[in-house]
Protein backbone atom coordinates (compact mmCIF):
# COMPACT_ATOMS: atom_id res chain seq x y z
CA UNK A 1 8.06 6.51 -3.40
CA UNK A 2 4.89 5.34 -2.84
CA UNK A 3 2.24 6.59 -0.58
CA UNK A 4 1.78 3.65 1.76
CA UNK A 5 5.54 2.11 1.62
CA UNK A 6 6.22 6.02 2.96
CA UNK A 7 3.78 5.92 5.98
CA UNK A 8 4.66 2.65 6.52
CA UNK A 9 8.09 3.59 7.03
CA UNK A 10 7.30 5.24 10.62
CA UNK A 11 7.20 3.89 13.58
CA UNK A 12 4.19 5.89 14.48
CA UNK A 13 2.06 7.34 11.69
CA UNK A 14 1.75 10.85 11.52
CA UNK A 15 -1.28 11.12 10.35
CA UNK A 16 -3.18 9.60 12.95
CA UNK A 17 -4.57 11.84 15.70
CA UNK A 18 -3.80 9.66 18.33
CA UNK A 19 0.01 9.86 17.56
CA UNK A 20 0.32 13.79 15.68
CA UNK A 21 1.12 15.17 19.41
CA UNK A 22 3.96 12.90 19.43
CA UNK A 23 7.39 14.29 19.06
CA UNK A 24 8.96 14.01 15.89
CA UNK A 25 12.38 11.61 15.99
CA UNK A 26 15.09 13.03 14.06
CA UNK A 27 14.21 9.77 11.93
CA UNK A 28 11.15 10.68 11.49
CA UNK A 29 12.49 13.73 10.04
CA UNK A 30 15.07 11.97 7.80
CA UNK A 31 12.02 10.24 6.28
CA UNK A 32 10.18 13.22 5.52
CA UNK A 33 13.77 14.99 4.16
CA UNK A 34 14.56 11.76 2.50
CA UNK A 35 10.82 11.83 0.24
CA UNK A 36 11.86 16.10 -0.08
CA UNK A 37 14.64 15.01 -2.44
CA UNK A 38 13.75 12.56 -4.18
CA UNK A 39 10.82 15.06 -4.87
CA UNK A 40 13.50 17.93 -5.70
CA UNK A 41 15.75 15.66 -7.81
CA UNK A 42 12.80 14.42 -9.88
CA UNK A 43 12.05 18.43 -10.70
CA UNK A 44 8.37 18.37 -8.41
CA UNK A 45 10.37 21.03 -6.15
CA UNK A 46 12.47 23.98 -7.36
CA UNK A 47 15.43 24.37 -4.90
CA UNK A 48 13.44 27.46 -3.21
CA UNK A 49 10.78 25.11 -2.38
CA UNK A 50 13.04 22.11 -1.54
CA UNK A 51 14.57 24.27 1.40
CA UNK A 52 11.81 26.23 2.78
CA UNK A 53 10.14 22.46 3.30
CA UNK A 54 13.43 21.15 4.71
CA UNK A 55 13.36 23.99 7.26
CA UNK A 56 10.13 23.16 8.23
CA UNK A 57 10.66 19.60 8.68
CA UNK A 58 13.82 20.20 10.66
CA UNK A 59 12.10 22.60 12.88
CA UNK A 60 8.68 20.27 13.55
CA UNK A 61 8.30 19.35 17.02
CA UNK A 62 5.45 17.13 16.34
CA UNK A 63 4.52 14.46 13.90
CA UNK A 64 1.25 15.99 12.90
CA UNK A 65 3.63 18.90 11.46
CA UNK A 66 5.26 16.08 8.69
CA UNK A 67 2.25 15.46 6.85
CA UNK A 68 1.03 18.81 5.68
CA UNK A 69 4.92 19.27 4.65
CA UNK A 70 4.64 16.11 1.81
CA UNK A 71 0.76 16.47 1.41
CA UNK A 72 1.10 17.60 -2.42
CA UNK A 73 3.80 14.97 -3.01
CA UNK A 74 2.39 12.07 -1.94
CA UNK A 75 -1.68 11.30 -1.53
CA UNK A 76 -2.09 11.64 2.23
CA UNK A 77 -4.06 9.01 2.99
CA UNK A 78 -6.52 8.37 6.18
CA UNK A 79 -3.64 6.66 8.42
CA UNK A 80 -4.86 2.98 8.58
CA UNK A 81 -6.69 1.19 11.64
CA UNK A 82 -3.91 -1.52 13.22
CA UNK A 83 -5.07 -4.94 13.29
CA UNK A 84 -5.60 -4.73 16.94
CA UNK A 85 -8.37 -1.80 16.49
CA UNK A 86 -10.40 -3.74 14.50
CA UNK A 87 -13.15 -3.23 17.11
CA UNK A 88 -13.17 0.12 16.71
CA UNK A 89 -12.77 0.48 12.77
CA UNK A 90 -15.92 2.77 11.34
CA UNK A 91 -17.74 1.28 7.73
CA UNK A 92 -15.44 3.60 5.67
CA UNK A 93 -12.76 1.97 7.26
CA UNK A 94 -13.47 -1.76 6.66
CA UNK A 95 -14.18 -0.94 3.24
CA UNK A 96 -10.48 0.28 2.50
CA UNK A 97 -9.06 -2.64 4.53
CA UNK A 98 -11.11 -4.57 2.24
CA UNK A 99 -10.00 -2.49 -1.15
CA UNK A 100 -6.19 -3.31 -0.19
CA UNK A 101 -7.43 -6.28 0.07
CA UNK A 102 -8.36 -7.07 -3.09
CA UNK A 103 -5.22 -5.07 -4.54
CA UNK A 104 -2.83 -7.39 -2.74
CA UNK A 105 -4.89 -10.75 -4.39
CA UNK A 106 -4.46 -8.78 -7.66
CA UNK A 107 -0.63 -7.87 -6.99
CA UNK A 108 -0.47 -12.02 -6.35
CA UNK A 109 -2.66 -13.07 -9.17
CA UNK A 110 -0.08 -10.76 -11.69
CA UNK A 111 2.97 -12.73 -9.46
CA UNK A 112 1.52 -16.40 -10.59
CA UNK A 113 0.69 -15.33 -13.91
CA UNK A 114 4.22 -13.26 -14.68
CA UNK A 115 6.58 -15.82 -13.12
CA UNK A 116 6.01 -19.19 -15.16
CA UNK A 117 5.56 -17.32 -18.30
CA UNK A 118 8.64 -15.59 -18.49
CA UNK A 119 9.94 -18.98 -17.53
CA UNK A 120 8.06 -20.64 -20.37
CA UNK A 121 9.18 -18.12 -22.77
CA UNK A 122 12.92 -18.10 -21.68
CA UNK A 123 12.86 -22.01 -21.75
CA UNK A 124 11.08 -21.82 -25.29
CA UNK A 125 13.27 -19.26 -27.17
CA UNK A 126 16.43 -21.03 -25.48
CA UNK A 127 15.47 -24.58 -26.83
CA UNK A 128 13.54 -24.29 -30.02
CA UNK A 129 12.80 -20.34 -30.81
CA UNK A 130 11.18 -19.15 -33.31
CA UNK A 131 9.64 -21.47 -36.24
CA UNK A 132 8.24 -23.74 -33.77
CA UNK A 133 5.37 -24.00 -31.80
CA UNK A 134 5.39 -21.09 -29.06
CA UNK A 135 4.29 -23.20 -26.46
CA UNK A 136 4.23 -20.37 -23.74
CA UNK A 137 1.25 -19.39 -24.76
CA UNK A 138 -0.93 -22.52 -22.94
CA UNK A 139 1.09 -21.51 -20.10
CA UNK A 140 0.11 -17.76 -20.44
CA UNK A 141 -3.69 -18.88 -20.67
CA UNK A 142 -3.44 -21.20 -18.40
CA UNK A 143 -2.04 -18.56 -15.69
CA UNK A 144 -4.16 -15.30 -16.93
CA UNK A 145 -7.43 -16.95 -16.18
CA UNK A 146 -7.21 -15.96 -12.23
CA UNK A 147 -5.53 -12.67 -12.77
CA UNK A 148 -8.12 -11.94 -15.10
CA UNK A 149 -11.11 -13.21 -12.70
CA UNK A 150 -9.58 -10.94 -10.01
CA UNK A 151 -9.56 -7.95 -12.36
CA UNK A 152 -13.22 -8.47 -13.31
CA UNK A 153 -14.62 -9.74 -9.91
CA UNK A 154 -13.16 -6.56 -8.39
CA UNK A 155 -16.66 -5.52 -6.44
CA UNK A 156 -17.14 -9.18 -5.80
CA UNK A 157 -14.06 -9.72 -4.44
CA UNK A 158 -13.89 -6.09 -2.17
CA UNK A 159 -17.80 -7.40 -0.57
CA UNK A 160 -16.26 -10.55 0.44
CA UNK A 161 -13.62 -9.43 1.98
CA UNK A 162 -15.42 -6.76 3.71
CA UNK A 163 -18.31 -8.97 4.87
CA UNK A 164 -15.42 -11.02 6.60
CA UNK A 165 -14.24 -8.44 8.10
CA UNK A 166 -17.17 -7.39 9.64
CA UNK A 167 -17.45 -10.89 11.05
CA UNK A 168 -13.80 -10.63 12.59
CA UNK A 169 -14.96 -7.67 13.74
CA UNK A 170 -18.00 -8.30 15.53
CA UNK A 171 -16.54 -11.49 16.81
CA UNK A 172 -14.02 -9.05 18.70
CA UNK A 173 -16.33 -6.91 20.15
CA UNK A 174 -18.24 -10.01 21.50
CA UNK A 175 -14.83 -11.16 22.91
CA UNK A 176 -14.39 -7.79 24.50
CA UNK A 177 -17.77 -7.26 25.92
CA UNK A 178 -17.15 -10.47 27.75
CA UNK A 179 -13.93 -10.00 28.88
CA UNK A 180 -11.42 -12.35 29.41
């Protein structure tokens, strides 16, 4: 399991201060004992380990106890600012909104190259194969040229989208200093 698709996965995230005096759900517990064995059936826990966590988790009263349970299986991240707190989002934070970004334009850019090539290449070797032209490969080209500009333009892409955030951003606190 990935990191974010696991923090994601609560309704409040545990990491954040504002929410680690929270009680802990018995969901949110499943969650965390759910991510334990995976991590024990892929061999990252010995079955000594795998309990004495479990225990833990199923004694937490708190969300801010979950983390430091998982923190060597999974990168615990900075929990991420909401939307909504954009206002109140420091440099560091703008700058990894604006990294994720540019991973989700890559994680696109691989989706409009991968699709219509395996398309091509499925329609090719199903109608003429090999000892004919392989066609696909205009497609391929065709398709790579924007993942490959978002690989390159990685720094130019991450400024962009941080300089429009910023501009959301101080647009909101405008709005809020005014009121509504």
């Amino acid at each position: 399991m990935d990191s974010a698709s696991f923090w994601s996965s609560f309704p409040h995230d545990p990491r954040d201060p504002s929410y680690a005096g929270l009680r802990a759900s018995d969901t949110e517990r499943e969650i965390v004992q759910r991510a334990l064995g995976e991590a024990y059936a892929e061999g990252r826990l010995d079955r000594e380990e795998h309990d004495e966590r479990s225990s833990a988790v199923a004694s937490a009263k708190t969300l801010g106890e979950l983390p430091p349970v998982v923190a060597d299986l999974l990168p615990v991240l900075p929990a991420r600012v909401p939307a909504s707190d954009l206002v109140r989002a420091t440099a560091s934070d703008l700058q990894q909104r604006a990294e994720l970004a540019w991973r989700k334009d890559l994680r696109e850019a691989f989706g409009t190259f991968l699709l219509p090539t395996l398309i091509c290449w499925v329609v090719w070797i199903l109608t003429t194969g090999p000892g004919s032209h392989p066609w696909p490969v205009w497609v391929m080209l065709g398709t790579g040229i924007n993942l490959v500009q978002t690989g390159l333009r990685r720094g130019e892409i991450v400024e962009n989208h941080r300089r429009r955030l910023e501009k959301k951003q101080a647009k909101e606190q405008r709005k809020r200093e005014l009121g509504p």
